[in-house]
C-alpha atoms as a PDB file:
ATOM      1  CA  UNK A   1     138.068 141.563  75.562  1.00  0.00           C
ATOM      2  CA  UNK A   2     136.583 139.146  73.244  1.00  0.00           C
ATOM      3  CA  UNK A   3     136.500 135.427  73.894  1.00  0.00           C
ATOM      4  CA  UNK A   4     138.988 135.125  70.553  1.00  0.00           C
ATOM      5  CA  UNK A   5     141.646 137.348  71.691  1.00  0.00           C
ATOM      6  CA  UNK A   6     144.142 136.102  74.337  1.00  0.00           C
ATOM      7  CA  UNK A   7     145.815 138.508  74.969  1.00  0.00           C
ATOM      8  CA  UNK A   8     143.205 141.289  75.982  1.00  0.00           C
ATOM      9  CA  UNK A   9     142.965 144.714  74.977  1.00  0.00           C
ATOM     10  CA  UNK A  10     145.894 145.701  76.506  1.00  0.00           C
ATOM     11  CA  UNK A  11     148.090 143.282  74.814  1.00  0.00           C
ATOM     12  CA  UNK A  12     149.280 141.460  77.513  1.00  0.00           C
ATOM     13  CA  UNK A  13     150.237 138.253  77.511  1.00  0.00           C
ATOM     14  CA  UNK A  14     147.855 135.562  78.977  1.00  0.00           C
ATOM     15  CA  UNK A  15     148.830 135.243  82.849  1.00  0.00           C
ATOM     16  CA  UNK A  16     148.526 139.041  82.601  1.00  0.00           C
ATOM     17  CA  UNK A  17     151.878 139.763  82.299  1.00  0.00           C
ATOM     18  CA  UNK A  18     153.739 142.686  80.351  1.00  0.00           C
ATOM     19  CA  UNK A  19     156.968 143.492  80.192  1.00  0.00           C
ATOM     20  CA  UNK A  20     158.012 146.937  81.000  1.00  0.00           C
ATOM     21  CA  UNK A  21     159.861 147.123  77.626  1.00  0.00           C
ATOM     22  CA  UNK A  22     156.408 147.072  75.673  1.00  0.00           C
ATOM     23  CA  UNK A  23     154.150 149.368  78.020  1.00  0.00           C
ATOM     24  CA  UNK A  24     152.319 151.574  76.045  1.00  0.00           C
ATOM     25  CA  UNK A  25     150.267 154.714  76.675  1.00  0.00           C
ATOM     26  CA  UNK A  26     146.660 153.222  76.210  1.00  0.00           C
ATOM     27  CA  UNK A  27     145.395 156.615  74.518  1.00  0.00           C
ATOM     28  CA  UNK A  28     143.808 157.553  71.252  1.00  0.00           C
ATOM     29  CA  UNK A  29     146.336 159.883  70.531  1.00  0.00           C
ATOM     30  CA  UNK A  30     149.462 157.977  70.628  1.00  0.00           C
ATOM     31  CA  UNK A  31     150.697 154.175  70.530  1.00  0.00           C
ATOM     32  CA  UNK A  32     154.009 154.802  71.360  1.00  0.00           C
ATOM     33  CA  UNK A  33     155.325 152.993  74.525  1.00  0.00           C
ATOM     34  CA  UNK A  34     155.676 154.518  77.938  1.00  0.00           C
ATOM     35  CA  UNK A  35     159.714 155.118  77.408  1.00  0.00           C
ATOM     36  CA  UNK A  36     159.043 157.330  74.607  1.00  0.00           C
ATOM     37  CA  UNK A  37     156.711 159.649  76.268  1.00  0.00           C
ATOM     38  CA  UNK A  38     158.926 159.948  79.325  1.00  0.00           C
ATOM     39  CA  UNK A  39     162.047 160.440  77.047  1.00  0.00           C
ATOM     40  CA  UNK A  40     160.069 163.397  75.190  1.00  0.00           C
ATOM     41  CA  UNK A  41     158.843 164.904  78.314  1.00  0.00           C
ATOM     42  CA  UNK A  42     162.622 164.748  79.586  1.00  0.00           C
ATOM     43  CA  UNK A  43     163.729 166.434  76.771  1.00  0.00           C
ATOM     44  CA  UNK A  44     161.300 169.171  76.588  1.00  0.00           C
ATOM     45  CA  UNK A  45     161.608 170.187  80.613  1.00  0.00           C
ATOM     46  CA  UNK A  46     165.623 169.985  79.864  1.00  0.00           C
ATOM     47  CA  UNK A  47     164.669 172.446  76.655  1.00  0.00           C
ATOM     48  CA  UNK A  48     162.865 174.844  78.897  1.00  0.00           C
ATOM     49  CA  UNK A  49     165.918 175.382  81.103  1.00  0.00           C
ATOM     50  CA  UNK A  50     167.553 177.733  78.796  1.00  0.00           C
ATOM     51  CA  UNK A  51     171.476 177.196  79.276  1.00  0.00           C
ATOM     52  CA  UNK A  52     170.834 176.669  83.502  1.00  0.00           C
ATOM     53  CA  UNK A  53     171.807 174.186  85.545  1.00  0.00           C
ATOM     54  CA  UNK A  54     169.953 171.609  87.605  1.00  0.00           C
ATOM     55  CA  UNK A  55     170.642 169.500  90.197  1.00  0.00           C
ATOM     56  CA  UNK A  56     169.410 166.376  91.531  1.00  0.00           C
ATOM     57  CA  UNK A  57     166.890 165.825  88.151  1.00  0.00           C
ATOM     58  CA  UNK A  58     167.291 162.098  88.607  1.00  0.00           C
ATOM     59  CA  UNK A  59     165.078 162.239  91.916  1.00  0.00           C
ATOM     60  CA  UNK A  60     163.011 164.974  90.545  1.00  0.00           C
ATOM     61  CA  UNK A  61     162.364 162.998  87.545  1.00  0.00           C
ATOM     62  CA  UNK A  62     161.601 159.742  90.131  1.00  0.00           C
ATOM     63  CA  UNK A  63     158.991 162.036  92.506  1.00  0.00           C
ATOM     64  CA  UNK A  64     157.039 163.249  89.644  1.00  0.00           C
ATOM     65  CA  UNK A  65     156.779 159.812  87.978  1.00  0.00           C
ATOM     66  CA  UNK A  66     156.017 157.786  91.158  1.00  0.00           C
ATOM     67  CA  UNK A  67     153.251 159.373  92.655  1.00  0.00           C
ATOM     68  CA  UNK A  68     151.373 159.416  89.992  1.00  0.00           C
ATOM     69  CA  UNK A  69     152.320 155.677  89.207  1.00  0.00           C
ATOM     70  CA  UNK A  70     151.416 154.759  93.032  1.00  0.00           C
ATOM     71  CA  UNK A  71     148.335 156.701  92.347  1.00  0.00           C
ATOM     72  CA  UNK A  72     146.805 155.178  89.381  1.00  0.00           C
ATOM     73  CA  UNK A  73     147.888 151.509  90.192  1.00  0.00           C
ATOM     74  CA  UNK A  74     146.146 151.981  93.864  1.00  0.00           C
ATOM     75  CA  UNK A  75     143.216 153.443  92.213  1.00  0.00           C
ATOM     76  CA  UNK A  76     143.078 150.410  89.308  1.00  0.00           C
ATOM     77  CA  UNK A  77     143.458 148.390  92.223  1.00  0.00           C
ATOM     78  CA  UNK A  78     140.463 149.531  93.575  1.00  0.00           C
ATOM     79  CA  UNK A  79     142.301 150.451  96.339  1.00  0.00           C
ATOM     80  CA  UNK A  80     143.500 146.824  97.530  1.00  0.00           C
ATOM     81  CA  UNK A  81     147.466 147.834  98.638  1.00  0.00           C
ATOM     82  CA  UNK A  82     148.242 144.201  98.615  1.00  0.00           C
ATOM     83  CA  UNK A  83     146.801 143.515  95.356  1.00  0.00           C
ATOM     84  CA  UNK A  84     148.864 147.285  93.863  1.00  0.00           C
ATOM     85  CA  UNK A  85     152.025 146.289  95.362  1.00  0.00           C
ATOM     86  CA  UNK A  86     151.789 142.935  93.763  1.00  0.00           C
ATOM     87  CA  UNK A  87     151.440 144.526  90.423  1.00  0.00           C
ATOM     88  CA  UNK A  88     154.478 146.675  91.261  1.00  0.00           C
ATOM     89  CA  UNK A  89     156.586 143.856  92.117  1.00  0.00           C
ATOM     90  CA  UNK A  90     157.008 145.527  95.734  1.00  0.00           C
ATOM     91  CA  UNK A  91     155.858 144.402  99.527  1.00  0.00           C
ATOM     92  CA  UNK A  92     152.694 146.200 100.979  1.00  0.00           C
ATOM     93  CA  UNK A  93     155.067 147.597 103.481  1.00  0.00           C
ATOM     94  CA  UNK A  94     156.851 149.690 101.199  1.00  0.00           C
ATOM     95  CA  UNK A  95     153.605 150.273  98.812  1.00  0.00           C
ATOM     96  CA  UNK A  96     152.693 151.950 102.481  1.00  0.00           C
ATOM     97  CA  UNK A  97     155.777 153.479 102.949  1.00  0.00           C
ATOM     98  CA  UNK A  98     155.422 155.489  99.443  1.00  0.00           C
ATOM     99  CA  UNK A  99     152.084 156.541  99.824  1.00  0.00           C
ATOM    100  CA  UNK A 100     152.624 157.956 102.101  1.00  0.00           C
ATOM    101  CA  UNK A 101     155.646 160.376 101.412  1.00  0.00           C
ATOM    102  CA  UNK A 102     153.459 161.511  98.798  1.00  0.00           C
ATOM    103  CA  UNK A 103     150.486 162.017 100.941  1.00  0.00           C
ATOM    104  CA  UNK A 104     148.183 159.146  99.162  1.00  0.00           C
ATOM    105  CA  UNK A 105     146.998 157.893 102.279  1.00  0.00           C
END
């Protein structure tokens, strides 16, 4: 980040900030925010079903995009729970509590 730049290379605001509206996939290969690739990756498993049903995709959709999410934060946090569940907007107790029903800790 250059001393010029407020906002940092990841576009935040200063104080850090982002709203979840402009997340973007920090990658070479795409700018387009976080929505879009979820929305795409939606579309394409729902493409691959062929004509069949499924059931309960709204929690299968939530497991495979939390644990990764709890994953990477933790791991940007350097591992500090308290400081991950602060940037999740949740209490360390339930930061806890998630990692682990997917076996993170």
């Amino acid at each position: 980040m250059s001393s010029s730049d407020p906002t940092g290379s990841s576009g935040a605001p200063e104080g850090g900030r982002t709203p979840a509206s402009h997340l973007e996939v920090p990658d070479n290969r795409s700018s387009e925010p976080l929505r879009a690739c979820v929305k795409v990756s939606v579309e394409n498993y729902l493409h691959h079903l062929d004509g069949h049903d499924v059931s309960e995709f709204f929690a299968l959709v939530m497991t495979e995009v939390e644990a990764p999410l709890l994953e990477a934060v933790l791991a940007h946090a350097n591992g500090n729970q308290s400081r991950a569940a602060a940037m999740l907007g949740i209490n360390r107790a339930t930061l806890r509590k998630k990692l682990k029903r997917y076996n993170l800790i």
